[in-house]
N, C-alpha and C. Protein backbone atom coordinates (compact mmCIF):
# COMPACT_ATOMS: atom_id res chain seq x y z
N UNK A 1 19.30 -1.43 2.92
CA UNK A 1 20.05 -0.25 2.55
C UNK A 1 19.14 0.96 2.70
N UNK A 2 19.40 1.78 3.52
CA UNK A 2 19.13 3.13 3.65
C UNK A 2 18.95 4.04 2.44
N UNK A 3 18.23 4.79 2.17
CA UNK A 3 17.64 5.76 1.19
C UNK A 3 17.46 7.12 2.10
N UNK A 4 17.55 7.23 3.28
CA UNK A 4 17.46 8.27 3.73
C UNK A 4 17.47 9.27 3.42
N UNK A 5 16.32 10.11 2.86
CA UNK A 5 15.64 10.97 2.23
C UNK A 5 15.60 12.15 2.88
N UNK A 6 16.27 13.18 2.76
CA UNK A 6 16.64 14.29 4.12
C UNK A 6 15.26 15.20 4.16
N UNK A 7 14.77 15.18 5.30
CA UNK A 7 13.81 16.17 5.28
C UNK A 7 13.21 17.14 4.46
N UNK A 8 14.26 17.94 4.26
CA UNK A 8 14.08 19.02 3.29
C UNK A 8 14.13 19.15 1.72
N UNK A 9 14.14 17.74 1.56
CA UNK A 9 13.74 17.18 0.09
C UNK A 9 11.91 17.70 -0.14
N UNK A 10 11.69 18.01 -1.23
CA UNK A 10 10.28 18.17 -1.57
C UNK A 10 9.36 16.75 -1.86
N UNK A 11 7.86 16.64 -1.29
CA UNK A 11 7.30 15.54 -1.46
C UNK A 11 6.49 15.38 -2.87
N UNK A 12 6.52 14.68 -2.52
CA UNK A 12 5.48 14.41 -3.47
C UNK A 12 4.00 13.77 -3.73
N UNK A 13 2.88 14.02 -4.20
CA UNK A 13 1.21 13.62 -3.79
C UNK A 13 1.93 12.52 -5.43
N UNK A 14 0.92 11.25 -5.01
CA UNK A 14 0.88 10.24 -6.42
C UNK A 14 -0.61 11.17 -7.21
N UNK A 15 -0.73 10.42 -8.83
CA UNK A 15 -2.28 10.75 -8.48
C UNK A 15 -3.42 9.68 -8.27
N UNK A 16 -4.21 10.10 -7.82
CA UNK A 16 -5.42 9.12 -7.56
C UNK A 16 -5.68 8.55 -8.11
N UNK A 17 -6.16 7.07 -7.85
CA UNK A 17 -6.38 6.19 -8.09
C UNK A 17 -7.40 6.34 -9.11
N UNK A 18 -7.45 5.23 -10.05
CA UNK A 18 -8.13 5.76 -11.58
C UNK A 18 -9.85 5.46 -11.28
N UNK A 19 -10.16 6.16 -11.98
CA UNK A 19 -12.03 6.62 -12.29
C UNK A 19 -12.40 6.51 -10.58
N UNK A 20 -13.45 5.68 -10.26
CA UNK A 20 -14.11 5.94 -9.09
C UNK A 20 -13.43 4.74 -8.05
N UNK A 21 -12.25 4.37 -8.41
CA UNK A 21 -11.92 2.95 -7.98
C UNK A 21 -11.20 3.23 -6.38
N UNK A 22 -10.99 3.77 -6.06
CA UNK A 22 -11.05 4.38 -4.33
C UNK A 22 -11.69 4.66 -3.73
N UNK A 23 -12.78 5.07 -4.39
CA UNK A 23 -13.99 5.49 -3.69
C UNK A 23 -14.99 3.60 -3.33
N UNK A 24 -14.77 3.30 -4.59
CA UNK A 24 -15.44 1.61 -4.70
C UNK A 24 -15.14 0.91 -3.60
N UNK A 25 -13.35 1.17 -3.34
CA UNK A 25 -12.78 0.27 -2.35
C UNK A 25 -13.08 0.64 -0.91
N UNK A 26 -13.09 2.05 -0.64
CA UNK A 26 -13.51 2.46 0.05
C UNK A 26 -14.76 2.04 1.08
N UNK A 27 -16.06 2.06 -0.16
CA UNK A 27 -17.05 1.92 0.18
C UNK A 27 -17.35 0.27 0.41
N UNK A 28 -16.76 -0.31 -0.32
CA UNK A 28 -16.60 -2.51 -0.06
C UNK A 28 -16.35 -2.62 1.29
N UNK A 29 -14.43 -1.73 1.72
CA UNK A 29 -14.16 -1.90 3.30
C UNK A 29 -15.35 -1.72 3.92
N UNK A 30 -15.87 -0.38 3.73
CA UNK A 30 -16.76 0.07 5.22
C UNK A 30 -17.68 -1.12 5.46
N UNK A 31 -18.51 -1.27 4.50
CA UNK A 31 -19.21 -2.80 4.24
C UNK A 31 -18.52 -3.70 5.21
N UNK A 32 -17.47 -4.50 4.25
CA UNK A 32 -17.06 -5.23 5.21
C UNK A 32 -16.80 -5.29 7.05
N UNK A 33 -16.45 -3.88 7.39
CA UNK A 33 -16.27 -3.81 8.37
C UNK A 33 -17.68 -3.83 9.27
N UNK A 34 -18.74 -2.83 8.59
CA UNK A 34 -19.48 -3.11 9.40
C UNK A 34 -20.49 -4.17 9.49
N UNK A 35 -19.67 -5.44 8.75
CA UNK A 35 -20.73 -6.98 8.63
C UNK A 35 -21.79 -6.80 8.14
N UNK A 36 -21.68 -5.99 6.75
CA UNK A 36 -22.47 -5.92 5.66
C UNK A 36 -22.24 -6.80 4.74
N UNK A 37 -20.88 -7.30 4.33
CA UNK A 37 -20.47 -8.09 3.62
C UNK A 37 -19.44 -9.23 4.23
N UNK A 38 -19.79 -10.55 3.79
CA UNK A 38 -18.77 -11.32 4.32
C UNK A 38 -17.48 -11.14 3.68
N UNK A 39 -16.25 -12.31 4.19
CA UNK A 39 -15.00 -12.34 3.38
C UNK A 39 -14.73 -12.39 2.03
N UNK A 40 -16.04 -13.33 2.03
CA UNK A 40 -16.25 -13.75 0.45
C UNK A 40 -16.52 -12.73 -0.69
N UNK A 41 -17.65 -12.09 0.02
CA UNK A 41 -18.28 -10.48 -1.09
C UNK A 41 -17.07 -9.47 -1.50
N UNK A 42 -16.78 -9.70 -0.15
CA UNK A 42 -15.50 -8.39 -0.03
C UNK A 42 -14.43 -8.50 -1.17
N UNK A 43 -13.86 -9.87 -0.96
CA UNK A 43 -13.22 -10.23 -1.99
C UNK A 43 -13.61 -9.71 -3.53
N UNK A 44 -14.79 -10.42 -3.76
CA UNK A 44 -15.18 -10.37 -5.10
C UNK A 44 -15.22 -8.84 -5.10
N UNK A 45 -15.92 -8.26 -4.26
CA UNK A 45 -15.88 -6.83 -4.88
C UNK A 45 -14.62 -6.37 -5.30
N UNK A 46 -13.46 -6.62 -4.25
CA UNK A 46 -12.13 -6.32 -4.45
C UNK A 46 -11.55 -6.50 -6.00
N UNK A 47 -11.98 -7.78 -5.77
CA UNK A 47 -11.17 -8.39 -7.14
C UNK A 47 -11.96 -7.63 -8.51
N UNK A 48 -12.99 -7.47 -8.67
CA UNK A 48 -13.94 -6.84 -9.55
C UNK A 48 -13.05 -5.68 -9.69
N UNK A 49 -12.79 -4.31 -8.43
CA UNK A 49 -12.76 -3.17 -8.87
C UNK A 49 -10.51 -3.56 -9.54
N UNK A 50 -10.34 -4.29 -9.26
CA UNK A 50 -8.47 -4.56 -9.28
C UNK A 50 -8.94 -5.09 -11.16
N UNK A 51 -9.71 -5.49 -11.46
CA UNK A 51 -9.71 -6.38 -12.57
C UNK A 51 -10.25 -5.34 -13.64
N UNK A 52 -11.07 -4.13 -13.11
CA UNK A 52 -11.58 -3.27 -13.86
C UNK A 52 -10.16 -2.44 -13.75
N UNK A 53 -9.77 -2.09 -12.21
CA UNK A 53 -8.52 -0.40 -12.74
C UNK A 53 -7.37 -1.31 -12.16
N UNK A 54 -6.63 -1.96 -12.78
CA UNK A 54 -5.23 -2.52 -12.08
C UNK A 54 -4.07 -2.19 -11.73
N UNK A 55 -4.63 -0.62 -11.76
CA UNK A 55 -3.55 0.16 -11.38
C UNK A 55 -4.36 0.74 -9.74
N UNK A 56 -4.87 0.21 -9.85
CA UNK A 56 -5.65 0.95 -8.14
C UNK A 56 -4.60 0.66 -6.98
N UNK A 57 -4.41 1.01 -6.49
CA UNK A 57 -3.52 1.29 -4.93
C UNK A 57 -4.39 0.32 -4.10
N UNK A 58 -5.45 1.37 -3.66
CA UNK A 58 -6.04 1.12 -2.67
C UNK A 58 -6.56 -0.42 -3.23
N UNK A 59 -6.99 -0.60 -3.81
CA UNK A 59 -7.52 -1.67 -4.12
C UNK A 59 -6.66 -3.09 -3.86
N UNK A 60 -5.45 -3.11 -4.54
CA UNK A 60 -3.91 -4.46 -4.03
C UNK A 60 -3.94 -4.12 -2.81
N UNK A 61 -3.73 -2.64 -1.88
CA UNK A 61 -3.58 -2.70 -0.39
C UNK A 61 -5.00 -3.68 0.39
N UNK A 62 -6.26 -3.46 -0.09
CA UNK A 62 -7.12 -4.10 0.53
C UNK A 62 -7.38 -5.25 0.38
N UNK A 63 -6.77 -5.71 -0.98
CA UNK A 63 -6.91 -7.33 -0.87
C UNK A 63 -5.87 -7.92 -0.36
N UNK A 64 -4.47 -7.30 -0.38
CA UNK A 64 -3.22 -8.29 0.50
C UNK A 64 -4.14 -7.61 2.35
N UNK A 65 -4.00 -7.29 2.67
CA UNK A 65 -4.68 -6.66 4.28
C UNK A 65 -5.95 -8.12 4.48
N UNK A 66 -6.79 -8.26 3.42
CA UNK A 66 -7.85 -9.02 3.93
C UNK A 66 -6.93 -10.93 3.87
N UNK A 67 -6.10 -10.92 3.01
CA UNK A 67 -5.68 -12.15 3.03
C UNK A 67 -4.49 -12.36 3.92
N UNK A 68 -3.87 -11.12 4.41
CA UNK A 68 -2.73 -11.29 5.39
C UNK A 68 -3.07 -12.22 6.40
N UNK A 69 -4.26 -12.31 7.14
CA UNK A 69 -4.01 -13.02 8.26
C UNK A 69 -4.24 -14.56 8.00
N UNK A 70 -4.70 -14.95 6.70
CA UNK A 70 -5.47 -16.58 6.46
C UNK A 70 -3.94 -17.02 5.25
N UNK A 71 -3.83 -15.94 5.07
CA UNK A 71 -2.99 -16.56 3.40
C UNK A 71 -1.71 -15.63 2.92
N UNK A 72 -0.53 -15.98 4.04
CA UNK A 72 0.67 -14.74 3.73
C UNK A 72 1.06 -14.92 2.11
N UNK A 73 0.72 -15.83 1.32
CA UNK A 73 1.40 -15.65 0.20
C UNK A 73 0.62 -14.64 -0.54
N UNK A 74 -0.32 -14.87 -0.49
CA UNK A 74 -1.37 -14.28 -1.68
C UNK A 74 -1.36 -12.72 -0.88
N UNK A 75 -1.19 -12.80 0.44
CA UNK A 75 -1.02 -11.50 0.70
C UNK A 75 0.51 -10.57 0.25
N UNK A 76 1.28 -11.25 0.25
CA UNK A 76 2.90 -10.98 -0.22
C UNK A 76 2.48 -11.07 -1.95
N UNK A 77 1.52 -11.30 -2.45
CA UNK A 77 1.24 -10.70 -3.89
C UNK A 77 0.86 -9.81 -4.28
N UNK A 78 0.00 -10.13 -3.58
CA UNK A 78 -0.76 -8.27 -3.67
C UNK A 78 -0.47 -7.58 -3.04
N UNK A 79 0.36 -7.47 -2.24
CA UNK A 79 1.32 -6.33 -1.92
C UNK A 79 2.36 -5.76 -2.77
N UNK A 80 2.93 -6.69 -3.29
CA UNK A 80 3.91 -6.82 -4.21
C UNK A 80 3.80 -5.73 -5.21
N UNK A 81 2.42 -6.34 -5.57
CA UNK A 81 1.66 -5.88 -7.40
C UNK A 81 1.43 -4.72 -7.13
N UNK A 82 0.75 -4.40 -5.63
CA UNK A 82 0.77 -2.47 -5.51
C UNK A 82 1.79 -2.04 -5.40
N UNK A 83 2.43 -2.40 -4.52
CA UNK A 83 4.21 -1.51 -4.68
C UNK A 83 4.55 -1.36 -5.98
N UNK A 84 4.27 -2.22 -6.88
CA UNK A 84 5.16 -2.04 -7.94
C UNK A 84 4.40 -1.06 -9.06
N UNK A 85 2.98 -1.31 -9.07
CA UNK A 85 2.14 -0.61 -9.33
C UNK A 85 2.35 1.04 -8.86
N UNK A 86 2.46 0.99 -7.40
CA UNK A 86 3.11 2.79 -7.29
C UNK A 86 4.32 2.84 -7.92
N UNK A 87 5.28 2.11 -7.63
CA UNK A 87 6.47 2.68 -8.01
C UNK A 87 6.80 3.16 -9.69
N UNK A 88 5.99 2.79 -10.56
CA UNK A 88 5.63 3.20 -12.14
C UNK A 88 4.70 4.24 -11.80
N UNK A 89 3.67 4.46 -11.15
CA UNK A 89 3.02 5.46 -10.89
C UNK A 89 3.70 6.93 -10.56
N UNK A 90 4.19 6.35 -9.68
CA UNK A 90 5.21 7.58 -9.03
C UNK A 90 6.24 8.24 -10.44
N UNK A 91 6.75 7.02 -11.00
CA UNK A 91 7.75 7.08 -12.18
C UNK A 91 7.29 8.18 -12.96
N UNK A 92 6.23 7.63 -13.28
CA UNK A 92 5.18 7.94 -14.40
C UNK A 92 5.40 9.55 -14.35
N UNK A 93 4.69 9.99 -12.96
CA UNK A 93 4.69 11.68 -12.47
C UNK A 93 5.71 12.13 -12.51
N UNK A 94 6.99 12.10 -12.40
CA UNK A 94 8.06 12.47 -12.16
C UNK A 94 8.69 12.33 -10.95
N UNK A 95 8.12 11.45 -9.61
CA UNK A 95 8.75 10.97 -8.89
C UNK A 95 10.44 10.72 -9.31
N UNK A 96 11.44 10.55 -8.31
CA UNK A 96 12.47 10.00 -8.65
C UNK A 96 12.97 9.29 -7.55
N UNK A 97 12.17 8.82 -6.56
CA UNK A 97 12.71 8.04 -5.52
C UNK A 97 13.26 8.85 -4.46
N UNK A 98 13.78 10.09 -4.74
CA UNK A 98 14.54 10.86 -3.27
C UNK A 98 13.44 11.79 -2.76
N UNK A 99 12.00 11.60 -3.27
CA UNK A 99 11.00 12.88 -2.47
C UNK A 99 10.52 11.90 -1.58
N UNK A 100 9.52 12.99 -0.42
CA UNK A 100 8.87 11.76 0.00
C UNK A 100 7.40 11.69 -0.41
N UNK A 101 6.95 10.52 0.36
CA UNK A 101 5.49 10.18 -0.17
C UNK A 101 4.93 10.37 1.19
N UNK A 102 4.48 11.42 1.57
CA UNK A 102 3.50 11.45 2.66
C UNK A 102 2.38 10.89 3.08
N UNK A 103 2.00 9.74 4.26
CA UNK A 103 0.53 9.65 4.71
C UNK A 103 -0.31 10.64 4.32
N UNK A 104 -0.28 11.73 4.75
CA UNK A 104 -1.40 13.20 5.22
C UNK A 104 -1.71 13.59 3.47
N UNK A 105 -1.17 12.53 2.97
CA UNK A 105 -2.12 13.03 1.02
C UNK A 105 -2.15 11.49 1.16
N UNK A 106 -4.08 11.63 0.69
CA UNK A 106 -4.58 10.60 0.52
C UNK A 106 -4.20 9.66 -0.33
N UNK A 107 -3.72 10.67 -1.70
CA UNK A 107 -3.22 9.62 -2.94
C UNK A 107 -2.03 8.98 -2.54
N UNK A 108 -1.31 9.03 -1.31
CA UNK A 108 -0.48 8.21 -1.40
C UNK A 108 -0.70 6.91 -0.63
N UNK A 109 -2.01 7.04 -0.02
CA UNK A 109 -1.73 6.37 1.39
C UNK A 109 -1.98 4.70 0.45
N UNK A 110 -2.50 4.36 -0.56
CA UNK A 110 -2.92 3.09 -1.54
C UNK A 110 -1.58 2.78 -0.98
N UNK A 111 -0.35 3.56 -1.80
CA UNK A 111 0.96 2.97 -1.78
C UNK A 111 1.91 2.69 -0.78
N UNK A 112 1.20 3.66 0.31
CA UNK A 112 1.80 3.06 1.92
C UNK A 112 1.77 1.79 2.30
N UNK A 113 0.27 2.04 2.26
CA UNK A 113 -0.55 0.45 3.25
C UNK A 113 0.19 -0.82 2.42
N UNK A 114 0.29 -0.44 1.02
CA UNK A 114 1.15 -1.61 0.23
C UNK A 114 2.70 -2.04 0.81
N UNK A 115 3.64 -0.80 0.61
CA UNK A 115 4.49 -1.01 1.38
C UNK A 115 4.81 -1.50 3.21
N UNK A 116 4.01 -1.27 3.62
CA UNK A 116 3.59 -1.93 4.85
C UNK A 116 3.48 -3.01 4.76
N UNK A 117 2.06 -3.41 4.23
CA UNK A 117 1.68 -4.89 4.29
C UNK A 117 2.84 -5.80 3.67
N UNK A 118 3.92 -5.55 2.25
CA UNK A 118 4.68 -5.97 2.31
C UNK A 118 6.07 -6.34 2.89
N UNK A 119 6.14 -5.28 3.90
CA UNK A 119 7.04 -5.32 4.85
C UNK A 119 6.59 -6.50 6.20
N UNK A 120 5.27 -6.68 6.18
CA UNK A 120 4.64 -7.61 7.18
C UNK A 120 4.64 -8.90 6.72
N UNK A 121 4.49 -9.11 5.68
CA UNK A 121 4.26 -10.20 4.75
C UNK A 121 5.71 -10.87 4.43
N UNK A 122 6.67 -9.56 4.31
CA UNK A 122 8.15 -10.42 3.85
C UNK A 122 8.66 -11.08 4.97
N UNK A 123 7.94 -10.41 6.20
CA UNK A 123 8.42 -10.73 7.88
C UNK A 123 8.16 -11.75 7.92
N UNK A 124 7.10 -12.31 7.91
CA UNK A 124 6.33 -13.34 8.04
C UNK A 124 6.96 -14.70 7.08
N UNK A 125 6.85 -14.50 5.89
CA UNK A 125 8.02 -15.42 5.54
C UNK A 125 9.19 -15.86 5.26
N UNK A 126 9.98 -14.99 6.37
CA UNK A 126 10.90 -15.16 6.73
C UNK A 126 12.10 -14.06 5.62
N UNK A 127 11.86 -13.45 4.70
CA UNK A 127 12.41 -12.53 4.02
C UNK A 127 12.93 -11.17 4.77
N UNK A 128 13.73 -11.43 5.78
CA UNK A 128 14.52 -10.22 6.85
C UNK A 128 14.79 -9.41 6.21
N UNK A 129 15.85 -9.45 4.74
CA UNK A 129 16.29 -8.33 4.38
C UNK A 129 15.11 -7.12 3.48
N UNK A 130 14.08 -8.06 2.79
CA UNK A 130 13.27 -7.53 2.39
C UNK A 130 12.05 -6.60 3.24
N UNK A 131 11.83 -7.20 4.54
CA UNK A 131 11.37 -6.34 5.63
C UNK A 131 11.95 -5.28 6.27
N UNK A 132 13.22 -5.57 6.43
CA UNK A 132 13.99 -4.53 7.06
C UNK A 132 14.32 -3.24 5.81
N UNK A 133 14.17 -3.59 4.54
CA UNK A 133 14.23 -2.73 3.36
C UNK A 133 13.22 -1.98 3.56
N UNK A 134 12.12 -2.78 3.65
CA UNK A 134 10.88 -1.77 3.35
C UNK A 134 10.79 -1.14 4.44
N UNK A 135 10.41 -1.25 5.81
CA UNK A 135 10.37 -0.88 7.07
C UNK A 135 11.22 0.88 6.56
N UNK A 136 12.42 0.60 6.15
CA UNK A 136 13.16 1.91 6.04
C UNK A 136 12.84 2.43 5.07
N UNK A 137 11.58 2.00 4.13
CA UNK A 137 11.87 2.63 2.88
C UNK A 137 10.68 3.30 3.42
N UNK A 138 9.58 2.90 4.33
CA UNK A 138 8.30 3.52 4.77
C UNK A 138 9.11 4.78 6.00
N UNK A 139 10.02 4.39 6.65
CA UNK A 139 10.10 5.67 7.35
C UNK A 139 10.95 6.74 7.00
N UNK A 140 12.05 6.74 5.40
CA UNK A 140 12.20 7.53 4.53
C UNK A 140 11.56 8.48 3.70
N UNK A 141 10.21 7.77 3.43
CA UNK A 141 8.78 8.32 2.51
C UNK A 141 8.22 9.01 3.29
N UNK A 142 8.11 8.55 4.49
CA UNK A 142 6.99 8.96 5.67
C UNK A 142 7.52 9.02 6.83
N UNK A 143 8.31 10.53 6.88
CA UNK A 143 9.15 10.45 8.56
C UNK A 143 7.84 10.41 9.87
N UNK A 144 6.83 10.91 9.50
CA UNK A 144 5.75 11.29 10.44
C UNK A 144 5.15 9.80 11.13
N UNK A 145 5.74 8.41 10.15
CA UNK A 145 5.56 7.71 10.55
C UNK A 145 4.12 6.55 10.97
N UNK A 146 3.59 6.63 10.30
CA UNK A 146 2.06 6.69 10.60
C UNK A 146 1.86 5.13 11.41
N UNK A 147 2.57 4.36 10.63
CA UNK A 147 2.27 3.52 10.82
C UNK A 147 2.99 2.59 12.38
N UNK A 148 3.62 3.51 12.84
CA UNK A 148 4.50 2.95 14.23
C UNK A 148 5.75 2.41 14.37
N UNK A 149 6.51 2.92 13.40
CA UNK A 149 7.75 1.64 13.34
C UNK A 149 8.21 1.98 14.16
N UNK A 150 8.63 2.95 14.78
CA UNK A 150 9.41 3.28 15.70
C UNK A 150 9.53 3.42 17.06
N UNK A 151 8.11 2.51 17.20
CA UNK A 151 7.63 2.62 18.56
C UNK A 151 8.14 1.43 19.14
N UNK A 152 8.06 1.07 20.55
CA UNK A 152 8.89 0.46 20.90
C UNK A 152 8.44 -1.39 21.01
C-alpha cells in the first residue's frame, strides 16, 4: 500500500543517534572495511555499541548489512529492530508518517539503510508483500532515491 507522500510535504531530520554511538559505528565499519578487523571483531564491536545505545540506527543497519549475505534471518532482525527503533524515534520527535525522511541528513540515513536492508531481507525470504511495502515506503521518504529502486 502506497503512502505516497506528496513532495511538498515538509521533511523531516530524526535526531542522532545517542552519545558517540555513530561515530563508534562508523569508525568499526571503516576498520572493517579496510581489513583492520575481521567479521568476528566487527561484530563484537557492533554488538557492544547496540548493547550500550539500543536505540542506535546506524548500529541495527550495520549489523543486519554484515549478516545479510551469510545469515538472512538474523539479518531480517536487525533490520527489523532498527525500523522499529526509528519509527518510535521519529514518533518520539513529532514525526507523523506523511513527512519525508531524507538521505542528504545524516540522522536519517541509520533509518534508511534499515529500511532497505529490510526490504532485501523480506525479498529474500520470500515476504513479497513486505518488500514491495518497504521498497515504496523508501521511495515515499526518499524521492531522491538513493538507493536505486528505480533503476532498471
Amino acid at each position: 500500500m502506497a503512502i505516497n507522500i506528496p513532495l511538498g510535504q515538509p521533511y523531516v531530520t530524526l535526531p542522532a543517534d545517542p552519545d558517540d554511538s555513530a561515530s563508534q559505528t562508523a569508525a568499526a565499519q571503516s576498520a572493517f572495511q579496510a581489513g583492520k578487523l575481521d567479521a568476528a571483531a566487527y561484530r563484537q564491536q557492533l554488538n557492544a555499541i547496540v548493547r550500550r545505545c539500543p536505540t542506535c540506527l546506524s548500529g541495527w543497519a550495520a549489523l543486519g548489512e554484515l549478516s545479510l549475505p551469510d545469515d538472512v534471518i538474523a539479518a531480517y532482525a536487525f533490520f527489523r529492530t532498527g525500523y522499529h527503533r526509528g519509527l518510535d524515534r521519529g514518533r518520539t520527535n513529532g514525526w507523523n508518517g506523511s513527512q519525508q525522511l531524507r538521505w542528504e541528513h545524516a540522522n536519517n540515513q541509520g533509518f534508511l539503510r534499515c529500511l532497505y536492508g529490510l526490504m532485501l531481507a523480506a525479498s529474500e525470504i520470500g515476504e513479497e508483500s513486505e518488500a514491495t511495502r518497504t521498497r515504496t515506503f523508501l521511495l515515499d521518504l526518499d524521492p531522491a532515491d538513493h538507493f536505486g529502486l528505480e533503476q532498471p
